[in-house]
Every structure is written in C-alpha cells, then in structure tokens.
PDB file of N, CA and C in Angstrom:
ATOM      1  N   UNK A   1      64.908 169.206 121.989  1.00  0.00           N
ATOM      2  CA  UNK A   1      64.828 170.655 122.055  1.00  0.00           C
ATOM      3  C   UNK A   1      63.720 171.127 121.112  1.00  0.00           C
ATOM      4  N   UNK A   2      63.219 172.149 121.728  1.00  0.00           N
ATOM      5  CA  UNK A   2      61.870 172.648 121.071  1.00  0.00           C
ATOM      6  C   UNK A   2      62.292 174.156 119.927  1.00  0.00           C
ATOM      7  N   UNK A   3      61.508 174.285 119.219  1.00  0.00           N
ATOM      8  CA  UNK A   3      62.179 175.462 118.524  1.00  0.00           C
ATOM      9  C   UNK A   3      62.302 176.793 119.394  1.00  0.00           C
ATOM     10  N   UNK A   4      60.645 176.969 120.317  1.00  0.00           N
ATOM     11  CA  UNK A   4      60.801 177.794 121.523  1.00  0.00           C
ATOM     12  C   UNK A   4      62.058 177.648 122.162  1.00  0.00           C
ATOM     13  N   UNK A   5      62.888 176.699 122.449  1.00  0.00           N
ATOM     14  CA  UNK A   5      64.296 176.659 123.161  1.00  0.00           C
ATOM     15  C   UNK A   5      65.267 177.151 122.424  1.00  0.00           C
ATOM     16  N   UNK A   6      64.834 177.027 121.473  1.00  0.00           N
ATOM     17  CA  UNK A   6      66.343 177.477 120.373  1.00  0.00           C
ATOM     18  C   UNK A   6      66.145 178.953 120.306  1.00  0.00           C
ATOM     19  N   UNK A   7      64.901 179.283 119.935  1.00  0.00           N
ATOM     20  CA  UNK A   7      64.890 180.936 120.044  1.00  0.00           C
ATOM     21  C   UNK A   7      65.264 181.446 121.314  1.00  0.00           C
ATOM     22  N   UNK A   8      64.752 180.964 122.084  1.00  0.00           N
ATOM     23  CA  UNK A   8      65.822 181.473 123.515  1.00  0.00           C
ATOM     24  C   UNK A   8      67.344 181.304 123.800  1.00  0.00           C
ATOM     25  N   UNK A   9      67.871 180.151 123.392  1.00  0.00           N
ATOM     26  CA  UNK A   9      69.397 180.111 122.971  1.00  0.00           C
ATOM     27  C   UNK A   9      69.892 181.514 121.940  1.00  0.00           C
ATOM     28  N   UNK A  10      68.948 181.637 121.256  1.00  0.00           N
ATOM     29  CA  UNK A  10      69.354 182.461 120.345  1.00  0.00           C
ATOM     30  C   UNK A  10      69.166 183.980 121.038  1.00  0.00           C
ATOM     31  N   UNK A  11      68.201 184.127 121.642  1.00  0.00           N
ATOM     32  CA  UNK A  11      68.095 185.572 122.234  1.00  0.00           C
ATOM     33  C   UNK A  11      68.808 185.242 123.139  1.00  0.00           C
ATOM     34  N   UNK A  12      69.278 184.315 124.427  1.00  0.00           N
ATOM     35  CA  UNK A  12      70.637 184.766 125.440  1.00  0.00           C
ATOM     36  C   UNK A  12      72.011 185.010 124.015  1.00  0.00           C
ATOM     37  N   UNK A  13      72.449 184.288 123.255  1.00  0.00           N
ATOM     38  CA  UNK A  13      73.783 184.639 122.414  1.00  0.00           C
ATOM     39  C   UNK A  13      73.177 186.409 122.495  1.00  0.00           C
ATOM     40  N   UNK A  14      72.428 187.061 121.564  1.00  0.00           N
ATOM     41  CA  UNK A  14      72.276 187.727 121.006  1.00  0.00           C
ATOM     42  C   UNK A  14      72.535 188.751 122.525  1.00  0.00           C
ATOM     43  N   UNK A  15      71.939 188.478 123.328  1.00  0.00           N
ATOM     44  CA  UNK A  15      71.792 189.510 124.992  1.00  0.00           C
ATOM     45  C   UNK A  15      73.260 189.324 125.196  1.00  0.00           C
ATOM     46  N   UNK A  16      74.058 188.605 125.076  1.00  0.00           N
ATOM     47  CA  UNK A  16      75.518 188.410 125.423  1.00  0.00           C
ATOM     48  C   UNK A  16      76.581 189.033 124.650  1.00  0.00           C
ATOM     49  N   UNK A  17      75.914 189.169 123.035  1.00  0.00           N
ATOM     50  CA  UNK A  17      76.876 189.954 122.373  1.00  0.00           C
ATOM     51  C   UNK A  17      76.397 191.277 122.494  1.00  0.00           C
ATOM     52  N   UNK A  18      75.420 191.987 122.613  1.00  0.00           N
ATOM     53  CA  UNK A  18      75.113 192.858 122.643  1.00  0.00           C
ATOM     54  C   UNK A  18      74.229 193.399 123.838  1.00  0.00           C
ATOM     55  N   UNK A  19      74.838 193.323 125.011  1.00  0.00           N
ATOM     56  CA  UNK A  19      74.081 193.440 126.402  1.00  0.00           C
ATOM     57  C   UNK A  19      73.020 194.912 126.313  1.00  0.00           C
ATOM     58  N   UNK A  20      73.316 196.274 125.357  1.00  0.00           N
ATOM     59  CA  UNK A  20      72.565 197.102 125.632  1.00  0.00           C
ATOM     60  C   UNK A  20      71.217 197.198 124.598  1.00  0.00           C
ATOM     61  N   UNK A  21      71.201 196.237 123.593  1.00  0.00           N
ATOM     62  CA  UNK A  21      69.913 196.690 123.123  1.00  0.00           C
ATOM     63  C   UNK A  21      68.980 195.376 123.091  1.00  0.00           C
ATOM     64  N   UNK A  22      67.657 196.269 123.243  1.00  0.00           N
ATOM     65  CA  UNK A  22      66.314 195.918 123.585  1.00  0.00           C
ATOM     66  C   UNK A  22      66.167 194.955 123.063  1.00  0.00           C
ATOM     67  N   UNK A  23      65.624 193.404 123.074  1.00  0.00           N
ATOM     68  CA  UNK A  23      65.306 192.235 122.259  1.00  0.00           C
ATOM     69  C   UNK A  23      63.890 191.958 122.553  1.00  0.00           C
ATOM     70  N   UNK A  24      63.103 192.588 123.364  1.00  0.00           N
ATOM     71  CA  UNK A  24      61.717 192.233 123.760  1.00  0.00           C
ATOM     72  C   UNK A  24      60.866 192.243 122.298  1.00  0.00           C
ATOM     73  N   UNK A  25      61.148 193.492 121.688  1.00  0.00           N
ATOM     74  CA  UNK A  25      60.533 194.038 120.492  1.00  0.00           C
ATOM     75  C   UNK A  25      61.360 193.711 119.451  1.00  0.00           C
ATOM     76  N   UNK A  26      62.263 192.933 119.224  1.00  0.00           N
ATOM     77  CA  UNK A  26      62.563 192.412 117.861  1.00  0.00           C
ATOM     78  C   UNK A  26      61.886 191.362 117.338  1.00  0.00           C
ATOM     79  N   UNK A  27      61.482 191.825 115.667  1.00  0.00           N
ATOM     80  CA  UNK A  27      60.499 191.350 114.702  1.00  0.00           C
ATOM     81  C   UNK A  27      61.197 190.224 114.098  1.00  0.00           C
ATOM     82  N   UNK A  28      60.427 188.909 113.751  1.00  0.00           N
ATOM     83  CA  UNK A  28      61.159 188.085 113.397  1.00  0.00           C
ATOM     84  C   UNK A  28      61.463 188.127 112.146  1.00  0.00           C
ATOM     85  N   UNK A  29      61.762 188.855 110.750  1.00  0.00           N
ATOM     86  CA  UNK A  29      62.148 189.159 109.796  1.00  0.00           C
ATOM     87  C   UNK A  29      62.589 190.094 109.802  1.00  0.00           C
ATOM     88  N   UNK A  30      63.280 190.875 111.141  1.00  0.00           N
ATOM     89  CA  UNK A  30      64.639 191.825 111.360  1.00  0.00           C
ATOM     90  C   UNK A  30      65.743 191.534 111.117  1.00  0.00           C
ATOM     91  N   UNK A  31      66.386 192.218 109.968  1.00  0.00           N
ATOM     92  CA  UNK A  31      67.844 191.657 110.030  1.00  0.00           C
ATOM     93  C   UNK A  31      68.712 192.016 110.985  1.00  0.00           C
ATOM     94  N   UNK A  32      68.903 190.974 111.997  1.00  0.00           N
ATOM     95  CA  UNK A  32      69.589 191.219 113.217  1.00  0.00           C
ATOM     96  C   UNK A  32      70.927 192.179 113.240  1.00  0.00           C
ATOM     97  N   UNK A  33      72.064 192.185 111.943  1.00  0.00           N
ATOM     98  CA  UNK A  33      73.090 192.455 112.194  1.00  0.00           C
ATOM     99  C   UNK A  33      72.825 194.528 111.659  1.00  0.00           C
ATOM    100  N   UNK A  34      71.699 194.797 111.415  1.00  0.00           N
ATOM    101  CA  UNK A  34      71.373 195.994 110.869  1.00  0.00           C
ATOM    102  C   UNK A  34      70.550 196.819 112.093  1.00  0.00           C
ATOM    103  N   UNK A  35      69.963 195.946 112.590  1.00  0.00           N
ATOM    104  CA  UNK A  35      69.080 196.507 113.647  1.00  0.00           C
ATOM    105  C   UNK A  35      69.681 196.548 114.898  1.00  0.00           C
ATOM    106  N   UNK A  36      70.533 195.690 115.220  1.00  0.00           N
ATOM    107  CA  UNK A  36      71.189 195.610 116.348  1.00  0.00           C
ATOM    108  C   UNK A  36      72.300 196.299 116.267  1.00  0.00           C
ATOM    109  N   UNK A  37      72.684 196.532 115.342  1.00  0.00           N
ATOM    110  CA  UNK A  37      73.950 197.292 114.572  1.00  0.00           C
ATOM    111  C   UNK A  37      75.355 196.219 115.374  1.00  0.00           C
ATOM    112  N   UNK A  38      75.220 195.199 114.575  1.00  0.00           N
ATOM    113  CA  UNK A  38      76.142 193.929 115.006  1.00  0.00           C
ATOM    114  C   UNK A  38      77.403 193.980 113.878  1.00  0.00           C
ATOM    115  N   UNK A  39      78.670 194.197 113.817  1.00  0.00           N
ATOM    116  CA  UNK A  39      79.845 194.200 113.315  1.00  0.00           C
ATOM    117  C   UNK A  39      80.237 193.220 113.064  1.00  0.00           C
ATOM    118  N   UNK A  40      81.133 192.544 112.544  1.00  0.00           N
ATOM    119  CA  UNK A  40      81.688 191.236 112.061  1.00  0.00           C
ATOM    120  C   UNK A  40      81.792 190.331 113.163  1.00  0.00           C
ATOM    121  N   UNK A  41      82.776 191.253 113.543  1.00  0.00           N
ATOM    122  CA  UNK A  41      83.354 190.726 115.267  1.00  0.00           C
ATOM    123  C   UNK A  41      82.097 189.950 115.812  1.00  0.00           C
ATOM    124  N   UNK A  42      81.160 191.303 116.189  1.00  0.00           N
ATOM    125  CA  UNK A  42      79.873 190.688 117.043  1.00  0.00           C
ATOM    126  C   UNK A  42      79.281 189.397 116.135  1.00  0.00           C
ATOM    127  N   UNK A  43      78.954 189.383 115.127  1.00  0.00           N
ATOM    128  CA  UNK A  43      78.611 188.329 114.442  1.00  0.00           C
ATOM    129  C   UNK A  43      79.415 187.261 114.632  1.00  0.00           C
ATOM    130  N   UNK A  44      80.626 186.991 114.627  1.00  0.00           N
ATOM    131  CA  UNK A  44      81.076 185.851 114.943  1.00  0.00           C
ATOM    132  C   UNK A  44      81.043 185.598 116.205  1.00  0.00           C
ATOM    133  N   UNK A  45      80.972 186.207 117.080  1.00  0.00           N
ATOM    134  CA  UNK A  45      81.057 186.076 118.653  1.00  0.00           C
ATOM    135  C   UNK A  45      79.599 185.249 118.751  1.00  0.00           C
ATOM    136  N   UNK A  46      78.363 186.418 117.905  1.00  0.00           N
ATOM    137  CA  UNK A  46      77.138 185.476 117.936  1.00  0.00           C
ATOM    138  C   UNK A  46      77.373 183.755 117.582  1.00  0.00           C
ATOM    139  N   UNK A  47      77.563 183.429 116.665  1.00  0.00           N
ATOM    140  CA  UNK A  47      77.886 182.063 116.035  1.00  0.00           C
ATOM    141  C   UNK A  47      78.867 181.179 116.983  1.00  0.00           C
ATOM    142  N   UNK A  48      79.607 181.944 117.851  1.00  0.00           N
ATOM    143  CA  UNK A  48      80.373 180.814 118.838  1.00  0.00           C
ATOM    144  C   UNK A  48      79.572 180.884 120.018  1.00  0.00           C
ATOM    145  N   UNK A  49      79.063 181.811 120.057  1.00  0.00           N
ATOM    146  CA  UNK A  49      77.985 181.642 121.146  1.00  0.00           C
ATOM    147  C   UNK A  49      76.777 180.386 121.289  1.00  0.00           C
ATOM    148  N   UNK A  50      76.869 180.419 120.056  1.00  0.00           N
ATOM    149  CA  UNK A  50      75.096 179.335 119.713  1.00  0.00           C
ATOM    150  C   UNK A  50      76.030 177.811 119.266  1.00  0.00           C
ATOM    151  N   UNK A  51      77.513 178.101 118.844  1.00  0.00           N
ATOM    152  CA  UNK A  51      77.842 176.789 118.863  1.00  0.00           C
ATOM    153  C   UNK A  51      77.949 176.038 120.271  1.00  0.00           C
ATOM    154  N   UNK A  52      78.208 176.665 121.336  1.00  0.00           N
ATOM    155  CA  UNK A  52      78.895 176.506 121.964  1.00  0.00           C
ATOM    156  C   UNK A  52      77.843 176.169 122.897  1.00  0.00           C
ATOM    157  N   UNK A  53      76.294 176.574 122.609  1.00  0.00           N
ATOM    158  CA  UNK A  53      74.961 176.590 123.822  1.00  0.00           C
ATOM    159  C   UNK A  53      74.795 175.438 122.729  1.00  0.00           C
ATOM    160  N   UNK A  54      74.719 175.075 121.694  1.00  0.00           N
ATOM    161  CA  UNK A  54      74.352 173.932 121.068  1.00  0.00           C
ATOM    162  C   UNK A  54      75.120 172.857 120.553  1.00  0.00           C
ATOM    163  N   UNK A  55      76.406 172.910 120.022  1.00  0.00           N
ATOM    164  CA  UNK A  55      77.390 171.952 119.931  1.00  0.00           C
ATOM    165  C   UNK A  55      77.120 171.954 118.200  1.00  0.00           C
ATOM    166  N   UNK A  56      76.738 173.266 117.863  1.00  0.00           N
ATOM    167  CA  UNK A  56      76.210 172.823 116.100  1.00  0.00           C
ATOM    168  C   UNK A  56      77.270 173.452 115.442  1.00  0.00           C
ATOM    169  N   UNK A  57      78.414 173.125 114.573  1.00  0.00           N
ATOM    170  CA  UNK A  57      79.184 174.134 114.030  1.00  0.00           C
ATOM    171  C   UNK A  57      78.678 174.815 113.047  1.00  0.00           C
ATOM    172  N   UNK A  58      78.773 175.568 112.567  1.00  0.00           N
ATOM    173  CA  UNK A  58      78.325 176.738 111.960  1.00  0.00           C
ATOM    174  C   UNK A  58      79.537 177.362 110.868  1.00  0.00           C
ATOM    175  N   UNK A  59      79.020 177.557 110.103  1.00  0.00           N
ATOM    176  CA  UNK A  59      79.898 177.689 108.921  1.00  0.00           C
ATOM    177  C   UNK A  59      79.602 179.534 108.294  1.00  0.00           C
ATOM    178  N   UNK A  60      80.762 179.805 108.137  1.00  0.00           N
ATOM    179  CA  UNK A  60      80.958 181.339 107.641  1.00  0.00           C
ATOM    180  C   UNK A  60      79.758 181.578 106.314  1.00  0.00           C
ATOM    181  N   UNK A  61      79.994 180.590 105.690  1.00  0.00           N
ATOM    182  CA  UNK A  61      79.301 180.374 104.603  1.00  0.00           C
ATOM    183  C   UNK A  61      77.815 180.851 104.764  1.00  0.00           C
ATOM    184  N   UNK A  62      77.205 179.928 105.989  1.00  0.00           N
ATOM    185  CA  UNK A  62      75.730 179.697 105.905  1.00  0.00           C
ATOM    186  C   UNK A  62      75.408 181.234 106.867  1.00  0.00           C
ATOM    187  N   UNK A  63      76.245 181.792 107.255  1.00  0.00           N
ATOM    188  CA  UNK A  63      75.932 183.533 107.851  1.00  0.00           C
ATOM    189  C   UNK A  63      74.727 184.313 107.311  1.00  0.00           C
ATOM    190  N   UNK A  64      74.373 183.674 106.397  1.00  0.00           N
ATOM    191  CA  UNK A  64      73.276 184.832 105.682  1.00  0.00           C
ATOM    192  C   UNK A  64      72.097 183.853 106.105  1.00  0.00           C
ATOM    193  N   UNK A  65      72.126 182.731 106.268  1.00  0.00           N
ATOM    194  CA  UNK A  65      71.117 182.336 106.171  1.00  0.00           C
ATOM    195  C   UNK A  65      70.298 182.186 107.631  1.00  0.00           C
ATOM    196  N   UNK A  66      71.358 183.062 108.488  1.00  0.00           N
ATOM    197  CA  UNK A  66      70.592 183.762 109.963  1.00  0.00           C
ATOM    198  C   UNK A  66      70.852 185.150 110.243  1.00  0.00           C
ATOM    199  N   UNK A  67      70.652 185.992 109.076  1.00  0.00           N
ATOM    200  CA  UNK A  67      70.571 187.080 108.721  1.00  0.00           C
ATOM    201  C   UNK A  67      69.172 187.767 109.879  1.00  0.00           C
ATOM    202  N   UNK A  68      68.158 186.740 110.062  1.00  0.00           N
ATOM    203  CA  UNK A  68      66.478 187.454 110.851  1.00  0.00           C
ATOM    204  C   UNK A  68      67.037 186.105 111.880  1.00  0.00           C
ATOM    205  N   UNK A  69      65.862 187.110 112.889  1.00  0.00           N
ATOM    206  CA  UNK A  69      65.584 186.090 114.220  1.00  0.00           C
ATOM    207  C   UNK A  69      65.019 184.748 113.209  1.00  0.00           C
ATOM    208  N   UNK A  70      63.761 185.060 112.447  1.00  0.00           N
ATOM    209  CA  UNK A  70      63.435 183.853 111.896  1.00  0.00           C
ATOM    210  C   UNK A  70      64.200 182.824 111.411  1.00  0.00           C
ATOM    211  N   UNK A  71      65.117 183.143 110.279  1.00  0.00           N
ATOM    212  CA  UNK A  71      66.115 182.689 109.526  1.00  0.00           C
ATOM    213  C   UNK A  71      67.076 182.091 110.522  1.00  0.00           C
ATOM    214  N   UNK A  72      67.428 182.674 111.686  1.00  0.00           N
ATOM    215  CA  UNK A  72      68.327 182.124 112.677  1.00  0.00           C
ATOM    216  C   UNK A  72      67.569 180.742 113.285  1.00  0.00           C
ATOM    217  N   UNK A  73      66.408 180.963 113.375  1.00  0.00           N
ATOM    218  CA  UNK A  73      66.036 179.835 114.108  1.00  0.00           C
ATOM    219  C   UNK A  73      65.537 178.714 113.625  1.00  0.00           C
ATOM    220  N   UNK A  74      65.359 178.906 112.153  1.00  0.00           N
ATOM    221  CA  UNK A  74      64.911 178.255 111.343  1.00  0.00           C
ATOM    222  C   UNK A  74      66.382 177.109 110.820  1.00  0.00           C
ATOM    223  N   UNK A  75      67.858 177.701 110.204  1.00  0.00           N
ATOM    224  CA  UNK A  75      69.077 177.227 110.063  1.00  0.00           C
ATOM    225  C   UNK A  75      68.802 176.651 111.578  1.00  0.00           C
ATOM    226  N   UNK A  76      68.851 177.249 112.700  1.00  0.00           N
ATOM    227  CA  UNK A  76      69.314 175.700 113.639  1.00  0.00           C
ATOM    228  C   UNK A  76      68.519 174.653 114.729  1.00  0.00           C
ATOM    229  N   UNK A  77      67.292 175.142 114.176  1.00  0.00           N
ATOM    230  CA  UNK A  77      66.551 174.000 113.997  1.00  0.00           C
ATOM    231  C   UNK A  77      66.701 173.040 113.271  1.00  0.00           C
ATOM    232  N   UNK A  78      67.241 173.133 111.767  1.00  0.00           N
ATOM    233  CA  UNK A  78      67.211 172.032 110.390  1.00  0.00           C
ATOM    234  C   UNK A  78      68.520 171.340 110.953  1.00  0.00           C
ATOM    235  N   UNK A  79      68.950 172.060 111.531  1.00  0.00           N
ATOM    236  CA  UNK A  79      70.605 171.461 111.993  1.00  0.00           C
ATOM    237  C   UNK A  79      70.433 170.670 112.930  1.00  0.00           C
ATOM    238  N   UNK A  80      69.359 170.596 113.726  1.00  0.00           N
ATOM    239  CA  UNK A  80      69.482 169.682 114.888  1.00  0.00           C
ATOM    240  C   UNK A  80      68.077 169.340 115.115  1.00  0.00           C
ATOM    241  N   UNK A  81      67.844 169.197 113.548  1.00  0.00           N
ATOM    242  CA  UNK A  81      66.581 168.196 113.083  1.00  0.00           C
ATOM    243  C   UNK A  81      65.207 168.041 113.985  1.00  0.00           C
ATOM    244  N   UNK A  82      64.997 169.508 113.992  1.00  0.00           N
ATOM    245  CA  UNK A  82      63.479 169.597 115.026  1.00  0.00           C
ATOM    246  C   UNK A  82      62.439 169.585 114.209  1.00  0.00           C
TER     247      UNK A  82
END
C-alpha cells in the first residue's frame, strides 16, 4: 500500500463519518475534528472505520497523533511500515 492509498482510506472513513462536508479542499495540517466539527462519537467511528479498511488497531491514546489529514496519514503509514 502506497501512502496515496492510505490517504484515500482515510478520506472514504472521513466521507462515511461525515457524509455532508466538503473534503476536496481540506488542508493537510487541518485539524480534522475542528474543521469538520467531528464529536467523540464521530471520532471513534473514524478510527473503526480505518481499522477495519486496514486491520491496524488503533489506540485511544495515539488520537492526537491524527489530529490533521497529515498526522493521520503519517500514524498509519508508520503502522503499516510504508
């Protein structure tokens, strides 16, 4: 898997938890859960979403550290050693 694939894993989760807002124009040092205006709930829904397109578990803990599109893709890339 390419990191281009993972950011697309990551934008379908993100289109799935949040079907009405725009992702064409999100900046990759947006904090997703501020801009998207994503709630706990939605945040975890995100994280079973991307476990579940990737098989990577994901820990409550490491939540901040996919705080941006970047940061998101960056944690699961290192996770599945691209």
């Amino acid at each position: 898997m390419t990191r281009e694939e993972v950011r697309q894993v990551v934008l379908r989760a993100l289109r799935d938890v949040a079907p009405e807002v725009e992702l064409t124009g999100l900046k990759p040092q947006t904090r997703l859960r501020e801009e998207l205006d994503l709630d706990s709930m939605d945040f975890l829904n995100f994280a079973i979403a991307l476990h579940e397109a990737l098989g990577i578990e994901i820990s409550e803990t490491d939540y901040p550290r996919m705080a941006t599109l970047d940061g998101c893709i960056d944690y699961l890339a290192t996770r599945l050693r691209i």
